[in-house]
N, C-alpha and C. Protein backbone atom coordinates (compact mmCIF):
# COMPACT_ATOMS: atom_id res chain seq x y z
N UNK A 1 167.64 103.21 135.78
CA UNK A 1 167.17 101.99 136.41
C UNK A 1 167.05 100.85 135.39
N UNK A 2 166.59 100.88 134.10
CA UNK A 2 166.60 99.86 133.34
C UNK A 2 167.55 99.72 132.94
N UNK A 3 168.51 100.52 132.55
CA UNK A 3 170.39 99.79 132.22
C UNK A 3 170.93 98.80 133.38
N UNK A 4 170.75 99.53 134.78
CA UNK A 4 171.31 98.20 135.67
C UNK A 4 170.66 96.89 135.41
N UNK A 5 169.12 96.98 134.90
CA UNK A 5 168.31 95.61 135.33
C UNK A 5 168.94 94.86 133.72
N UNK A 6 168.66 95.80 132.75
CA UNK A 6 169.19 94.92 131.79
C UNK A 6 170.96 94.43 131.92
N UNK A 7 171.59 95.11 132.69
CA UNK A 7 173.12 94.53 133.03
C UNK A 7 172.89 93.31 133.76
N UNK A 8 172.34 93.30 134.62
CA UNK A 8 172.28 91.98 136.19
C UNK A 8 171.77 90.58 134.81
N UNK A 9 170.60 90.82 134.41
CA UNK A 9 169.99 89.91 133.30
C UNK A 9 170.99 89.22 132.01
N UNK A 10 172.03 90.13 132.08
CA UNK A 10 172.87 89.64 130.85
C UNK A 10 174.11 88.90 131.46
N UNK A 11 174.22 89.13 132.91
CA UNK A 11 175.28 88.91 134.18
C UNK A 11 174.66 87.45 134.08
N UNK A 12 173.33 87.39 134.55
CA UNK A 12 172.48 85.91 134.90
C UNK A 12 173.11 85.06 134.08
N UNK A 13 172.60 85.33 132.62
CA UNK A 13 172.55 84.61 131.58
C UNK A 13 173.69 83.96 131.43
N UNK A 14 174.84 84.47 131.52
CA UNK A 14 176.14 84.55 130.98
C UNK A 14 176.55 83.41 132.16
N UNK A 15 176.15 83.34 132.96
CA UNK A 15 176.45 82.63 134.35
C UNK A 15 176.09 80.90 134.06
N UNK A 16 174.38 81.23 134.06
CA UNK A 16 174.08 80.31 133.58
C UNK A 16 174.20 79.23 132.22
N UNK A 17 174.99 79.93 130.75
CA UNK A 17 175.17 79.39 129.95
C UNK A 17 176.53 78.98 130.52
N UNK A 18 177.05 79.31 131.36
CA UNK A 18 178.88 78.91 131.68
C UNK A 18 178.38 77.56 132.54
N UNK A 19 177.77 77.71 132.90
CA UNK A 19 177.03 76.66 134.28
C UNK A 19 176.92 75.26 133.47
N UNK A 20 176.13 75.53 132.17
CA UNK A 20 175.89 74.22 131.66
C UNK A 20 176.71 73.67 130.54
N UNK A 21 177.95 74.09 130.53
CA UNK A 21 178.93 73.53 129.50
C UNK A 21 179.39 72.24 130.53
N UNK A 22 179.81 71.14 129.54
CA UNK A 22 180.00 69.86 130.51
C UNK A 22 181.42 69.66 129.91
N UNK A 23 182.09 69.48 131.13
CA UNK A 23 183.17 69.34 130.75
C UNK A 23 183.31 67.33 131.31
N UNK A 24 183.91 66.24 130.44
CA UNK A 24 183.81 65.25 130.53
C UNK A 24 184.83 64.32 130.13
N UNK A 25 185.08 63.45 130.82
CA UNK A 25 186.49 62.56 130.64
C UNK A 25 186.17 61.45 130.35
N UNK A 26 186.75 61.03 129.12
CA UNK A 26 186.36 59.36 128.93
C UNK A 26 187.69 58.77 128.48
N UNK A 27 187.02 57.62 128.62
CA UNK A 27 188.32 56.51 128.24
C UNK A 27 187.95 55.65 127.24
N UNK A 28 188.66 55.50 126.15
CA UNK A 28 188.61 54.86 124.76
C UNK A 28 189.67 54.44 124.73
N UNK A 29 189.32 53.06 123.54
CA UNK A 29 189.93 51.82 123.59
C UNK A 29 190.53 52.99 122.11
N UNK A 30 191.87 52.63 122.05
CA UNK A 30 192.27 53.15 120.53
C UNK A 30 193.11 51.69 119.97
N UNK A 31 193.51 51.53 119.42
CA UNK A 31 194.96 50.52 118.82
C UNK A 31 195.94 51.04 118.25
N UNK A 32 197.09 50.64 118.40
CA UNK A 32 198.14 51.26 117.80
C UNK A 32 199.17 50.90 118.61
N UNK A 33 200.64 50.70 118.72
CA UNK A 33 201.91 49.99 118.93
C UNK A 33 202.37 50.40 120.01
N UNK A 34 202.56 51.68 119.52
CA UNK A 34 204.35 52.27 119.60
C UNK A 34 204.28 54.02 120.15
N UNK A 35 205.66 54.43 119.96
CA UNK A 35 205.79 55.61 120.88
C UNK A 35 205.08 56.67 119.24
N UNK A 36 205.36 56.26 118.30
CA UNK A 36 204.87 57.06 117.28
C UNK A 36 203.57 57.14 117.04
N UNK A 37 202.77 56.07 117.62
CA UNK A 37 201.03 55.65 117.25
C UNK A 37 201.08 56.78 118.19
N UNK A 38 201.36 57.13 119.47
CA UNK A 38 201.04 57.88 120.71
C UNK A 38 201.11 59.53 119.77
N UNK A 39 202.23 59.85 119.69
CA UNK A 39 202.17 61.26 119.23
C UNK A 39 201.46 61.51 118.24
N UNK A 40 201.09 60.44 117.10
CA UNK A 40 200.11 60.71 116.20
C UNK A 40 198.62 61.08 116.51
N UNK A 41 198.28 59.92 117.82
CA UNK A 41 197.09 60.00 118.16
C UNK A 41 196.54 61.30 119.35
N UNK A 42 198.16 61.73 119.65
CA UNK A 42 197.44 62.65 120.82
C UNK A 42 197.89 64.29 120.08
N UNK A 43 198.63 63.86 119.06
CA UNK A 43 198.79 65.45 118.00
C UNK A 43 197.35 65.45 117.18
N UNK A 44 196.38 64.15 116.75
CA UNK A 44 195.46 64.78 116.18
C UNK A 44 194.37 65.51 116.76
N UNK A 45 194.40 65.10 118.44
CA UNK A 45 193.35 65.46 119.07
C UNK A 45 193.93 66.92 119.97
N UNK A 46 194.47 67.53 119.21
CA UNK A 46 195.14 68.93 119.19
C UNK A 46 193.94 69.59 118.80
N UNK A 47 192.87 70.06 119.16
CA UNK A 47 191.59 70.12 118.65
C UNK A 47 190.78 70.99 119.30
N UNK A 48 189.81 71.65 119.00
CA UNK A 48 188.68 72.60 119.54
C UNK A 48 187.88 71.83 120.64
N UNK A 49 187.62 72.63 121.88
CA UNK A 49 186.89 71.78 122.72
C UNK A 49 187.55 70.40 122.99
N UNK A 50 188.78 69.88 122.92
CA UNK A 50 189.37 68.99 123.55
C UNK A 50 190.22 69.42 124.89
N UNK A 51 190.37 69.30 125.86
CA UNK A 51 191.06 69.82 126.63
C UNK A 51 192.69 69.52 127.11
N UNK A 52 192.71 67.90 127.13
CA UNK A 52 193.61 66.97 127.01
C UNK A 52 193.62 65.42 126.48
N UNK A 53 194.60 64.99 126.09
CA UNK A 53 194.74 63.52 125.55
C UNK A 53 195.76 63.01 125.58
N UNK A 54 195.63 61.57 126.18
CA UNK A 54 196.70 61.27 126.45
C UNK A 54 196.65 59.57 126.37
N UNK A 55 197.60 59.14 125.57
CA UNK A 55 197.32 57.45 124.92
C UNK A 55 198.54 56.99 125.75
N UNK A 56 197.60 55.93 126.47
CA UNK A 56 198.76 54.97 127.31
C UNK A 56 199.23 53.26 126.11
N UNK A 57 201.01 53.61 125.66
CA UNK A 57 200.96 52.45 124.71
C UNK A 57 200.29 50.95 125.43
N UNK A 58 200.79 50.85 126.29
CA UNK A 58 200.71 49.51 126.96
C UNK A 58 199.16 48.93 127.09
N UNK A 59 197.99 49.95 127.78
CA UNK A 59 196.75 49.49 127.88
C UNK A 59 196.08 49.61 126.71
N UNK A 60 196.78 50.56 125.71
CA UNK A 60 195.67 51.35 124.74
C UNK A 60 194.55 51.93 124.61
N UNK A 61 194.61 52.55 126.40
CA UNK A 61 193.55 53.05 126.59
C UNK A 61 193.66 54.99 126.34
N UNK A 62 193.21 55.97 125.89
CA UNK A 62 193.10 57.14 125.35
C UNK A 62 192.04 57.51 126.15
N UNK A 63 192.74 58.51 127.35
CA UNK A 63 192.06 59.41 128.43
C UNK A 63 192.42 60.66 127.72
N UNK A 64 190.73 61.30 127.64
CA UNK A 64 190.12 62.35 127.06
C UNK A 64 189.53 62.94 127.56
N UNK A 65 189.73 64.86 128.24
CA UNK A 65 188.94 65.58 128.58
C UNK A 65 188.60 66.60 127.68
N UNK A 66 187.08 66.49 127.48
CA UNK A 66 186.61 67.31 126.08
C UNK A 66 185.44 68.05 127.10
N UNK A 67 184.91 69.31 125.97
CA UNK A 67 183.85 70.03 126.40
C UNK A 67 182.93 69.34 125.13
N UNK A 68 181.68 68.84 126.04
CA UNK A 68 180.75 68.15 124.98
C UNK A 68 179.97 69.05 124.32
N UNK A 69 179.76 70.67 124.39
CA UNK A 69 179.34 71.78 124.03
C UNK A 69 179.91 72.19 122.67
N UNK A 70 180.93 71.74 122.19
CA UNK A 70 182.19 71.81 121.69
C UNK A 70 182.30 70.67 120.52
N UNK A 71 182.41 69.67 120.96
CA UNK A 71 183.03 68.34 120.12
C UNK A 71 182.24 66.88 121.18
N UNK A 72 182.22 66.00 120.31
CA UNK A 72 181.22 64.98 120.79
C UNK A 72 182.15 63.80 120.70
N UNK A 73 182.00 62.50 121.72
CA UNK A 73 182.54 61.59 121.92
C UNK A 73 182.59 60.62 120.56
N UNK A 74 181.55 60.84 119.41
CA UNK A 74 181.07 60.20 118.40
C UNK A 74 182.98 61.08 117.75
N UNK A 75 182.59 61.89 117.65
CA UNK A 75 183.76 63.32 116.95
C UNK A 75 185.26 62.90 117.30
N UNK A 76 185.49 62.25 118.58
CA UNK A 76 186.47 62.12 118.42
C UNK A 76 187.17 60.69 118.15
N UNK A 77 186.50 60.13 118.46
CA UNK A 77 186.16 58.51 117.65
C UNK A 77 186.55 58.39 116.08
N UNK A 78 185.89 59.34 115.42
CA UNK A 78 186.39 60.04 114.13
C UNK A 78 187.92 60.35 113.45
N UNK A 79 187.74 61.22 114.52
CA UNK A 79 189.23 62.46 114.58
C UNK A 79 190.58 61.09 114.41
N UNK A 80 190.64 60.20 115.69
CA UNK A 80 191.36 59.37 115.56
C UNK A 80 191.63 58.58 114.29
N UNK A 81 190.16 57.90 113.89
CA UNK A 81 190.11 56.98 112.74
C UNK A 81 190.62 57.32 111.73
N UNK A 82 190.49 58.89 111.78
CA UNK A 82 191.06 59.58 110.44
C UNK A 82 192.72 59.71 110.08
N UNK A 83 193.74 59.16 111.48
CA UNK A 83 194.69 59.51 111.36
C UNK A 83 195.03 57.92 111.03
N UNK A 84 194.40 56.65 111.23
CA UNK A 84 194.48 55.56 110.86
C UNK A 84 194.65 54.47 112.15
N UNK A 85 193.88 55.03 113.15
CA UNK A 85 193.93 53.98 114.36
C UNK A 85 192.58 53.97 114.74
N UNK A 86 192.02 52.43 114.80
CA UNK A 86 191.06 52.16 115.14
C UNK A 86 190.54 52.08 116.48
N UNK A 87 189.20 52.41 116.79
CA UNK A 87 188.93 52.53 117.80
C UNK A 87 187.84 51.78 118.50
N UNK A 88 186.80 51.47 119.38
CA UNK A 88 185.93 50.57 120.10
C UNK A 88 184.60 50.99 119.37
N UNK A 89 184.80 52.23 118.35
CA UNK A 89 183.42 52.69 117.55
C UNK A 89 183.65 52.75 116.07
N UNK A 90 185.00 53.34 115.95
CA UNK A 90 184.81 53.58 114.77
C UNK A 90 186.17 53.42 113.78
N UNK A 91 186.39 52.50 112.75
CA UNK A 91 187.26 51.91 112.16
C UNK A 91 187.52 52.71 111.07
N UNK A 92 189.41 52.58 111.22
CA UNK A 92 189.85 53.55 110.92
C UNK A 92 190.20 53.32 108.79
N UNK A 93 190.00 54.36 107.56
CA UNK A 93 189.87 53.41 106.36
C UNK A 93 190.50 52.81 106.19
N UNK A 94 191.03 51.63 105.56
CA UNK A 94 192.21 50.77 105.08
C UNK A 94 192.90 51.84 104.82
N UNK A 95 192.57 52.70 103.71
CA UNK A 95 193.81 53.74 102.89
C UNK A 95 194.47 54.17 103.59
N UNK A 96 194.19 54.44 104.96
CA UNK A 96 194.95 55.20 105.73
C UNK A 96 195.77 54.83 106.44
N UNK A 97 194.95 53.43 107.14
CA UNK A 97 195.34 52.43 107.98
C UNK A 97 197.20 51.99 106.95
N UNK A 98 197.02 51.68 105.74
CA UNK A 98 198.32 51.11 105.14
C UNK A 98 199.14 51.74 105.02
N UNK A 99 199.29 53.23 104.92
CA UNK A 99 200.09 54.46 105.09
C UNK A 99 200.94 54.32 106.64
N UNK A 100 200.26 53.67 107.80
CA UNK A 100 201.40 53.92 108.53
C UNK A 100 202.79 53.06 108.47
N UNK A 101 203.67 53.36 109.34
CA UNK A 101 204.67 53.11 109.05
C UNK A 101 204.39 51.48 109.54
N UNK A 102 205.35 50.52 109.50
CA UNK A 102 205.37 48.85 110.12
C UNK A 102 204.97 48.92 110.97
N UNK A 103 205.84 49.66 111.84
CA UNK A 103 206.13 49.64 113.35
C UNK A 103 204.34 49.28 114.24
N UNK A 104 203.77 50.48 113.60
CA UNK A 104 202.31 51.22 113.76
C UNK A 104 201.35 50.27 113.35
N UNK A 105 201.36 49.35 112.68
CA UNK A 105 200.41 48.21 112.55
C UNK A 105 200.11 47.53 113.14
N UNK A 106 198.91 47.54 113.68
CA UNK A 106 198.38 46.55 114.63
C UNK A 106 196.89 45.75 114.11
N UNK A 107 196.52 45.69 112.71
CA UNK A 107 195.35 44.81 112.36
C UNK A 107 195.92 43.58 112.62
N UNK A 108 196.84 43.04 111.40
CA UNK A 108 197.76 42.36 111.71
C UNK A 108 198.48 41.05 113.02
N UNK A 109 198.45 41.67 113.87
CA UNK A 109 198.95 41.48 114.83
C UNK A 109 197.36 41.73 115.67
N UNK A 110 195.87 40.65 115.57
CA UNK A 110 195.04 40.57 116.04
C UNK A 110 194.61 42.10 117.19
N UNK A 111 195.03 43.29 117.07
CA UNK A 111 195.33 44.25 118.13
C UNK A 111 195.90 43.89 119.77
N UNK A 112 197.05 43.15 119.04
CA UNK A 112 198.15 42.54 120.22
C UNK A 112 199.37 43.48 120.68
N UNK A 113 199.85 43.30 121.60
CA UNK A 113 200.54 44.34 121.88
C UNK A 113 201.90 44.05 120.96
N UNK A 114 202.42 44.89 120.89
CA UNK A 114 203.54 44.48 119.86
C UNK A 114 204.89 45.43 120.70
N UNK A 115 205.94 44.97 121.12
CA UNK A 115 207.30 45.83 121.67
C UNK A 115 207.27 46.89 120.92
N UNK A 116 207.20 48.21 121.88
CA UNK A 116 207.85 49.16 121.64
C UNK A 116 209.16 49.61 120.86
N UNK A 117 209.61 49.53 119.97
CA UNK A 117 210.52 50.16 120.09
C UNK A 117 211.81 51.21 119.46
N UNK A 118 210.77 52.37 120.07
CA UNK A 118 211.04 53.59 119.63
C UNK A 118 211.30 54.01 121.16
């Protein structure tokens, strides 16, 4: 009798910690050009607790489904900056920022849209 009760109790638990993982979609402003800013920015967020990402060039908007249990909206704000595209929180370093290729520069160019073309 106490093996079933301690089974059902570990059944509960397990239920309830699944219950409160949040799974959450946001939309961030990123910057960046071109068809190459895109694969850069959605290969870095190749990531734990990210689920999908996906950077539209034209709006520059970066739709993100993450588990916040996992990785935090602050985190991926980061993640980006680190590959050298700035974002609505968090700016990405110069050092890195000058490493990309022309094309991929958008300080420059007031974060204006600049032709594609790749």
């Amino acid at each position: 009798m106490k093996t079933k009760i301690l089974i059902l109790i570990i059944s509960v638990s397990s239920i309830v910690a699944f219950a409160q993982s949040k799974v959450i979609t946001a939309s961030i402003k990123v910057y960046g050009n071109c068809a190459m800013c895109k694969h850069r920015i959605e290969t870095a967020l190749d990531h734990k607790g990210i689920k999908t990402a996906k950077w539209d060039t034209k709006t520059k908007e970066l739709q993100v489904v993450y588990n916040s249990d996992k990785i935090s909206e602050l985190q991926i704000h980061e993640i980006v900056a680190s590959v050298g595209h700035d974002t609505d929180k968090v700016k990405a370093k110069d050092e890195v920022y000058s490493e990309l290729p022309f094309c991929c520069l958008y300080r420059d160019h007031g974060h204006e849209n600049v032709i594609d073309k790749h």
